[in-house]
N, C-alpha and C. Protein backbone atom coordinates (compact mmCIF):
# COMPACT_ATOMS: atom_id res chain seq x y z
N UNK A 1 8.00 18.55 9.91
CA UNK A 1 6.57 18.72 9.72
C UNK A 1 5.78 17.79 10.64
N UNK A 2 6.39 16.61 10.32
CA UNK A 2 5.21 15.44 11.41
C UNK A 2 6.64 14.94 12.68
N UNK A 3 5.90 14.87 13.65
CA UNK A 3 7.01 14.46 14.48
C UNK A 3 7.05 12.47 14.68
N UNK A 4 8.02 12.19 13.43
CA UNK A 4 8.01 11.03 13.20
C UNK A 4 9.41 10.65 13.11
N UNK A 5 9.70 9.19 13.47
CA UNK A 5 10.79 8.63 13.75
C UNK A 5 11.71 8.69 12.12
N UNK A 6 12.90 9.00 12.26
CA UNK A 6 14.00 9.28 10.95
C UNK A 6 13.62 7.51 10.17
N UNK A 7 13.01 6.95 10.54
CA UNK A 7 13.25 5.44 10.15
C UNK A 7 11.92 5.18 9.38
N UNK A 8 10.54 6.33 10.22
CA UNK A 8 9.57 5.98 9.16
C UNK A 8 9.04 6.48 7.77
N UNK A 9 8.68 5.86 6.99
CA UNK A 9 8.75 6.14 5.52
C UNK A 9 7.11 6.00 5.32
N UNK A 10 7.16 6.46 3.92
CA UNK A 10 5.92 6.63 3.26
C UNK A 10 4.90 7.35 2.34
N UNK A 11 4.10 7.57 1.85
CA UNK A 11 3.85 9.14 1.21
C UNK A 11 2.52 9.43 1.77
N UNK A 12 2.39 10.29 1.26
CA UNK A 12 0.91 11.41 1.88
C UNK A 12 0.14 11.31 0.01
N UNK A 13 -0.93 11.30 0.26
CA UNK A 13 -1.90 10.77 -0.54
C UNK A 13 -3.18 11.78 -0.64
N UNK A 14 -3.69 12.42 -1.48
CA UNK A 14 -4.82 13.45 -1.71
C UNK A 14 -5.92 13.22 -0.91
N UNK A 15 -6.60 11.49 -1.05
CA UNK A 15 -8.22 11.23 -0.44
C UNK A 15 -8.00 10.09 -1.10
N UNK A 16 -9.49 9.43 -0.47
CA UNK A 16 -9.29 7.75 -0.81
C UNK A 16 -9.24 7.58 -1.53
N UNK A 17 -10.30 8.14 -2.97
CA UNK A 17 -10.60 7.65 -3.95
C UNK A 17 -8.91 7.32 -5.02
N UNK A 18 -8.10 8.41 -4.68
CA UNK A 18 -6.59 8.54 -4.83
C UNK A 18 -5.94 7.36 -4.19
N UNK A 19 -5.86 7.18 -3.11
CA UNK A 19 -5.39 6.15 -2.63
C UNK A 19 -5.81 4.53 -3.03
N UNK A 20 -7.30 4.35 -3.28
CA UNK A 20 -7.63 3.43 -3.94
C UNK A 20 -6.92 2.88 -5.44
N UNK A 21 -7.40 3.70 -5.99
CA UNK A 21 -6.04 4.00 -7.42
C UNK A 21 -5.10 3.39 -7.26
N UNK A 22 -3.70 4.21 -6.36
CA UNK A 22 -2.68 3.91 -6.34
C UNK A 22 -2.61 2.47 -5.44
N UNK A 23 -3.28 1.63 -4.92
CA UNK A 23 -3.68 0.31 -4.19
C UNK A 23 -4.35 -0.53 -5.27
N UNK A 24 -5.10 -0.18 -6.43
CA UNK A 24 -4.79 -1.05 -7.30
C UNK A 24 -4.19 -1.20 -8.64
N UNK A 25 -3.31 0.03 -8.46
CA UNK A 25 -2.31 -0.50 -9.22
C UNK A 25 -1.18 -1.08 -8.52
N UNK A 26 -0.51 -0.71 -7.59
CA UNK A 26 0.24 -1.64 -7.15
C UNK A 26 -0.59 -3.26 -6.99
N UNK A 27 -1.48 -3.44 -6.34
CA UNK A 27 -1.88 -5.04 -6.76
C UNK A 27 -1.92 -5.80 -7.82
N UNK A 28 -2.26 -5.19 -9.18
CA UNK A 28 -2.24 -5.08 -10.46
C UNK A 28 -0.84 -5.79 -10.81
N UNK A 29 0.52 -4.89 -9.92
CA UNK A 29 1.97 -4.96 -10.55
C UNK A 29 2.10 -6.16 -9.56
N UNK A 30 1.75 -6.46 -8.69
CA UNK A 30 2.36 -7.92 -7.65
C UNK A 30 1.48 -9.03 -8.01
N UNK A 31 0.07 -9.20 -8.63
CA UNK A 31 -0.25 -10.14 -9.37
C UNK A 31 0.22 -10.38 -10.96
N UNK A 32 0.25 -9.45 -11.67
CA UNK A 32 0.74 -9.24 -13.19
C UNK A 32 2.15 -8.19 -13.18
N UNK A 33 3.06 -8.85 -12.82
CA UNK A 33 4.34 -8.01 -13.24
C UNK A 33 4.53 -7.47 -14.38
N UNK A 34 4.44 -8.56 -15.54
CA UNK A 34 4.58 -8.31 -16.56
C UNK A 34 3.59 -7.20 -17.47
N UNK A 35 2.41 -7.12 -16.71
CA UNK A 35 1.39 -5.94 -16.96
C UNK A 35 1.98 -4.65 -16.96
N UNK A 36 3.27 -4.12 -16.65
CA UNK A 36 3.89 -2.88 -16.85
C UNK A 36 4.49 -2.88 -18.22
N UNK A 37 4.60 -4.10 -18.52
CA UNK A 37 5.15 -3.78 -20.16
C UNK A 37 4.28 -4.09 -21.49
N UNK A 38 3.43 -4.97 -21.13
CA UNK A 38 2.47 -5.62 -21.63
C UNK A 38 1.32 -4.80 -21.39
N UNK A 39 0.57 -4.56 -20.44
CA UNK A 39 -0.93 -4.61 -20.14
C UNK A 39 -1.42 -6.00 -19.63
N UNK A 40 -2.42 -5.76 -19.82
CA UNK A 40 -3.42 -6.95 -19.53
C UNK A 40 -4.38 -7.63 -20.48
N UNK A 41 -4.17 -8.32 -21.25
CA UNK A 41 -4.54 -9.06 -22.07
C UNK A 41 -6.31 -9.81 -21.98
N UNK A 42 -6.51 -10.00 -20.96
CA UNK A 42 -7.50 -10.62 -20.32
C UNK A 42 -8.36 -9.73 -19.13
N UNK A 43 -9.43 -9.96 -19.15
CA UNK A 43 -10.03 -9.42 -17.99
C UNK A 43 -9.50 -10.04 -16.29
N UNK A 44 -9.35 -8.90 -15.49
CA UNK A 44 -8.93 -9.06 -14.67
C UNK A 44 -10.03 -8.32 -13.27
N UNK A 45 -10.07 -8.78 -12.01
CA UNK A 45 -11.28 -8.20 -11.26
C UNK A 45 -10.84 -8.53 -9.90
N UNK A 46 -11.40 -7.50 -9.00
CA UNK A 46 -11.43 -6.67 -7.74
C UNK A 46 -12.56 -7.17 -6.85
N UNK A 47 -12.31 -8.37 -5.77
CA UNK A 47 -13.50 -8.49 -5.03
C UNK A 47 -13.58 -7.25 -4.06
N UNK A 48 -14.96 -6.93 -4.15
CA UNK A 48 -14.81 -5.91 -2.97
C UNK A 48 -16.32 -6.11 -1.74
N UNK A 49 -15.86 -5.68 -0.86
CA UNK A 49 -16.93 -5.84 0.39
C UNK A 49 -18.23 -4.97 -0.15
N UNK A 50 -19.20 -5.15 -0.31
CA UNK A 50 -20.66 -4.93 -0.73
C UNK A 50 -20.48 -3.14 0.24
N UNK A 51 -20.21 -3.03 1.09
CA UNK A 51 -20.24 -1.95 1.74
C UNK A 51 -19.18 -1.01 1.52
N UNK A 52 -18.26 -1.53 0.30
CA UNK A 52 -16.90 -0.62 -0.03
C UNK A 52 -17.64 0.46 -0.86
N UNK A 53 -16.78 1.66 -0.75
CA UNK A 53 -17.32 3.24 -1.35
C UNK A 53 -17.07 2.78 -2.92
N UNK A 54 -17.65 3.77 -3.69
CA UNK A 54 -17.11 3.75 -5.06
C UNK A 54 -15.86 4.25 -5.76
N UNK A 55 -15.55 4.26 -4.72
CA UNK A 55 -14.15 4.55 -5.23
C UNK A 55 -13.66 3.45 -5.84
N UNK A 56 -13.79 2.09 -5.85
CA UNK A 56 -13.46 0.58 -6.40
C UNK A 56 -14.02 0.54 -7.71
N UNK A 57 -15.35 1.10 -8.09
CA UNK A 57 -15.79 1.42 -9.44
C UNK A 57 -14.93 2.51 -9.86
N UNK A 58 -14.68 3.86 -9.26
CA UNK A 58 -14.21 4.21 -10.37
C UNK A 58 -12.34 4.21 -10.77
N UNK A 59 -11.81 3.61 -9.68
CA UNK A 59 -10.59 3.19 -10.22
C UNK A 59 -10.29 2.34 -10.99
N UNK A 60 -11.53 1.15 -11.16
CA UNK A 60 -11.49 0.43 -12.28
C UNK A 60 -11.50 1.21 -13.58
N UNK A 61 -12.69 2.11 -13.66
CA UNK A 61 -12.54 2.93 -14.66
C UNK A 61 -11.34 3.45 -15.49
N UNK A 62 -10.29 4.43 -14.19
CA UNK A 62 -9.37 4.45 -14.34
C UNK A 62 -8.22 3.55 -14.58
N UNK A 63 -8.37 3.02 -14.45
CA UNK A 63 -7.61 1.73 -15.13
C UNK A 63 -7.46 0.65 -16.13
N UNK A 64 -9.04 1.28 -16.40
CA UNK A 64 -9.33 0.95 -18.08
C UNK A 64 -9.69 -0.71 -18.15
N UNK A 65 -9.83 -0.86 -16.96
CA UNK A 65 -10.51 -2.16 -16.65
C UNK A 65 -12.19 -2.78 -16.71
N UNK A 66 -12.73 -1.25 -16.49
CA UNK A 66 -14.45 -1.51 -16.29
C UNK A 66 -14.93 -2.01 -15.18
N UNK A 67 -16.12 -0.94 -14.69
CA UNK A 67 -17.04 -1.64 -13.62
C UNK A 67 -17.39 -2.88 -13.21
N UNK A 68 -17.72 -3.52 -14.68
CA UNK A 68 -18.32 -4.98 -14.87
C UNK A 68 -17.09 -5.78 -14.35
N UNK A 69 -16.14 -5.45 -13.74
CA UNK A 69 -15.07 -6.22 -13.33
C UNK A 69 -14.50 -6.06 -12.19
N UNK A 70 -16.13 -5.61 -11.53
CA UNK A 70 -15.80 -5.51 -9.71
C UNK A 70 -16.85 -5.91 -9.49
N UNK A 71 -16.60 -7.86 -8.37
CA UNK A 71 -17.03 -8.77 -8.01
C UNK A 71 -17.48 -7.82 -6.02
N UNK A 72 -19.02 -7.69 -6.36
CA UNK A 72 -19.47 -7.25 -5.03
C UNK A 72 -19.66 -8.36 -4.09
N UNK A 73 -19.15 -9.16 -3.06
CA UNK A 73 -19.54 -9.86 -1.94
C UNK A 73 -20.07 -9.51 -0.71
N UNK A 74 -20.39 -9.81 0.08
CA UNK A 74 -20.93 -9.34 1.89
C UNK A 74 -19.70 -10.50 2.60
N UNK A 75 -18.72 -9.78 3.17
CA UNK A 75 -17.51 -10.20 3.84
C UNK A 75 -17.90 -11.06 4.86
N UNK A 76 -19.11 -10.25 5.37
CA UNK A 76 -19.18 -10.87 6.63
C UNK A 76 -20.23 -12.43 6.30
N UNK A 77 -20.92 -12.60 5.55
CA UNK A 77 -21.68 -13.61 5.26
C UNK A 77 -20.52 -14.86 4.26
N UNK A 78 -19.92 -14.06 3.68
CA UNK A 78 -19.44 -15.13 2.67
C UNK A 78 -18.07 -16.12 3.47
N UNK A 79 -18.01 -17.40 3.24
CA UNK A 79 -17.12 -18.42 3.82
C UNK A 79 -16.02 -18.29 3.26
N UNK A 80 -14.92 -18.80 3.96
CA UNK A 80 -13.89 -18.81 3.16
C UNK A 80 -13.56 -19.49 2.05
N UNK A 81 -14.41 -21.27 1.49
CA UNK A 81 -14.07 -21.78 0.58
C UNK A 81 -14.90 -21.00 -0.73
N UNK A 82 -16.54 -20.63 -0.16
CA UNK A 82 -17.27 -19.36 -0.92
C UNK A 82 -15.94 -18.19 -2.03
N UNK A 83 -15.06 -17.71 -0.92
CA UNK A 83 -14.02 -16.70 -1.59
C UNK A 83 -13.20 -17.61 -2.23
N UNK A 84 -13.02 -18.80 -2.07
CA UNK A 84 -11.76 -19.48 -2.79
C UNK A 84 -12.30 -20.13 -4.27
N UNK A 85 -13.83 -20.49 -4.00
CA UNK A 85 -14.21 -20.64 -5.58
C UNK A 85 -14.14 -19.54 -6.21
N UNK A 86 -14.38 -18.47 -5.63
CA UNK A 86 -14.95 -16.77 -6.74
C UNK A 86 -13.16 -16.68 -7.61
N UNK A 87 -12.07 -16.93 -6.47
CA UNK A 87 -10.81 -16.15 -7.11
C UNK A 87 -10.35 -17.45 -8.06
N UNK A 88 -10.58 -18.36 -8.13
CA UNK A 88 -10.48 -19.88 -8.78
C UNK A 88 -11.14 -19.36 -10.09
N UNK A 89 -12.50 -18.89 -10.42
CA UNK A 89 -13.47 -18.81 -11.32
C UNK A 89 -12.91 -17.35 -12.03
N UNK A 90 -12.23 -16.52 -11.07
CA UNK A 90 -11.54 -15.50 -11.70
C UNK A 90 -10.36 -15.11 -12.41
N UNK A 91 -10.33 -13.87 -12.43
CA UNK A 91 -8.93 -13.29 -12.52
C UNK A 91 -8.21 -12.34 -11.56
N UNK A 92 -8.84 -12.91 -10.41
CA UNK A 92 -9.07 -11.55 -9.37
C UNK A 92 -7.26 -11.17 -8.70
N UNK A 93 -6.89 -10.07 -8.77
CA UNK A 93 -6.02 -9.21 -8.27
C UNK A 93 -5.95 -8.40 -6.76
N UNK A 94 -7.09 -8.30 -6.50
CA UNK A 94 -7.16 -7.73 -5.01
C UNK A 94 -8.71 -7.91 -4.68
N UNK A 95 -8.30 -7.85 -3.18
CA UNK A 95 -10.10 -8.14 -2.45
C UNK A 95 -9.67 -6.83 -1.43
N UNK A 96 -10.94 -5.71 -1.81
CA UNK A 96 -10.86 -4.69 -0.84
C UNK A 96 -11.88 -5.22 0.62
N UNK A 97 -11.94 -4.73 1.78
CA UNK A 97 -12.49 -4.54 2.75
C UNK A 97 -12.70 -3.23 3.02
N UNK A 98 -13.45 -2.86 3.84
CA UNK A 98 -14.16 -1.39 4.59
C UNK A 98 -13.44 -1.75 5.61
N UNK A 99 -12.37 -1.17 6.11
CA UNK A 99 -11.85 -0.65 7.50
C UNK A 99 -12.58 0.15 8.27
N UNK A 100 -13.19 1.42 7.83
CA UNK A 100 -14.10 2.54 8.48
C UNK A 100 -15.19 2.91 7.68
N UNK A 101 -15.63 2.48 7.79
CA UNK A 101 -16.73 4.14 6.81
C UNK A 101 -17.55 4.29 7.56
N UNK A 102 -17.39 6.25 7.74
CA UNK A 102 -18.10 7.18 8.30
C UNK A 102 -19.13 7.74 8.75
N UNK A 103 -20.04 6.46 7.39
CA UNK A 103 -21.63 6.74 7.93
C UNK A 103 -22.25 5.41 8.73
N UNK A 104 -21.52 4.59 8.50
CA UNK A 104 -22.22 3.65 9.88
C UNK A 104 -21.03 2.96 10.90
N UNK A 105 -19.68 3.25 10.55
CA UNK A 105 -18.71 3.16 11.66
C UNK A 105 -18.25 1.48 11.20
N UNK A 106 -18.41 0.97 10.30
CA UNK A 106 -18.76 -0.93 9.90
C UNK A 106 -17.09 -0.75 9.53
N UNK A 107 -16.30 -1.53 9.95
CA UNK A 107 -15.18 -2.38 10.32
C UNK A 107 -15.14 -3.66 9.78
N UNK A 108 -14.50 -3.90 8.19
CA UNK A 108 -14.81 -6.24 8.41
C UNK A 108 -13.19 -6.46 8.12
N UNK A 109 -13.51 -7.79 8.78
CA UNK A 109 -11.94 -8.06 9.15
C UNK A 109 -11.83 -9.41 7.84
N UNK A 110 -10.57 -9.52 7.39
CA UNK A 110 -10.63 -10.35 6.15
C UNK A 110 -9.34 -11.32 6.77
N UNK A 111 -9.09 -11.56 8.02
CA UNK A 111 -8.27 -12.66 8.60
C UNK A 111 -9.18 -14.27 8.55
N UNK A 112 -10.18 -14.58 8.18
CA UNK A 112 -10.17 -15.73 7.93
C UNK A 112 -9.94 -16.10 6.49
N UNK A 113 -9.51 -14.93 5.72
CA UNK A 113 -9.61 -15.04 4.38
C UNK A 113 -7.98 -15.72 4.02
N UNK A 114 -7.15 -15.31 4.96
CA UNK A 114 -5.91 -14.89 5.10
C UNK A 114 -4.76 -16.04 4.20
N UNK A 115 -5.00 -17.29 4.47
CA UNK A 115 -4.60 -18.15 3.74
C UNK A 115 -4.95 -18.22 2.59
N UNK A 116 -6.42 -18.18 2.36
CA UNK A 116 -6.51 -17.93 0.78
C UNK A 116 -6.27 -16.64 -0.35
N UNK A 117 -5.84 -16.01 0.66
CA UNK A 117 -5.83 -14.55 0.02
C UNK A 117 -3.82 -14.69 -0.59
N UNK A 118 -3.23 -15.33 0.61
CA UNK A 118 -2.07 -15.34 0.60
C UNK A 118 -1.80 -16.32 -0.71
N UNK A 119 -2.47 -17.49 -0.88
CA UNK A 119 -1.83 -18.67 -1.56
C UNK A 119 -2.13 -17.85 -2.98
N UNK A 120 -3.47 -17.24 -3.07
CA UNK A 120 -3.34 -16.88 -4.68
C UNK A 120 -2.81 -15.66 -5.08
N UNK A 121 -1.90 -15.21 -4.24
CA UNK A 121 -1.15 -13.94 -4.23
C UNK A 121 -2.08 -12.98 -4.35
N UNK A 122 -2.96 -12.74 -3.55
CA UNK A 122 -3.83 -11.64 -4.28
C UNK A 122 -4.03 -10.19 -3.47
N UNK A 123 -3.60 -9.19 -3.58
CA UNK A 123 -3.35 -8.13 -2.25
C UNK A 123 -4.86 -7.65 -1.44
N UNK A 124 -4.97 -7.24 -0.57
CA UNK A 124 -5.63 -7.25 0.36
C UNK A 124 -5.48 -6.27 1.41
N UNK A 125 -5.36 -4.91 0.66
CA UNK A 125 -4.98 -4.05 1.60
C UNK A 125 -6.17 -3.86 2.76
N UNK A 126 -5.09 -3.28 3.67
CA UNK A 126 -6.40 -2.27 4.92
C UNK A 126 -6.07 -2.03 5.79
């Protein structure tokens, strides 16, 4: 079907809002392992770039987590120790970024985040 190397792997995915989903639940399972047998006991929350789609609201939804538990920032304004108090003060599990979006072409890059994103295990897809 795709002319791709026998070595590369992966799946095919409906649309973002789908893909978002399945990106935070896997973050969900690499911050809270034990959340597959348990749940989540505590509120838990999603920084996301002020310019991310809603798809971040409503996979919270889906996840039975709630809106009120997606932390909106501006990527490009906020510092890195700025992000290291928010996930300190939190329970935060993943920080989304905007790679593309379509209606103004806006790209933010979350490599100065990179150490702090890493030390509090927190996923960071994009």
């Amino acid at each position: 079907m795709l002319a791709t190397p026998t070595t590369a792997g992966g799946v095919f995915l409906p649309g973002g809002s789908y893909c978002t989903l399945i990106a935070m639940i896997c973050a969900r399972y690499h911050k809270f392992p034990e959340s597959k047998a348990t749940g989540v006991n505590s509120p838990i929350q999603v920084i996301a770039s002020s310019s991310s789609q809603s798809s971040i609201e409503e996979g919270m939804v889906m996840l039975g987590v709630g809106t009120e538990n997606v932390i909106r920032i501006d990527l490009h304004q906020t510092t890195p120790r700025e992000l290291e108090e928010l996930i300190q003060k939190n329970n935060v599990f993943m920080i989304t970024s905007t790679f593309f979006n379509a209606g103004d072409g806006m790209i933010e890059y979350v490599d100065k985040f990179s150490k702090i994103i890493k030390e509090a295990q927190v996923v960071a897809p994009h």
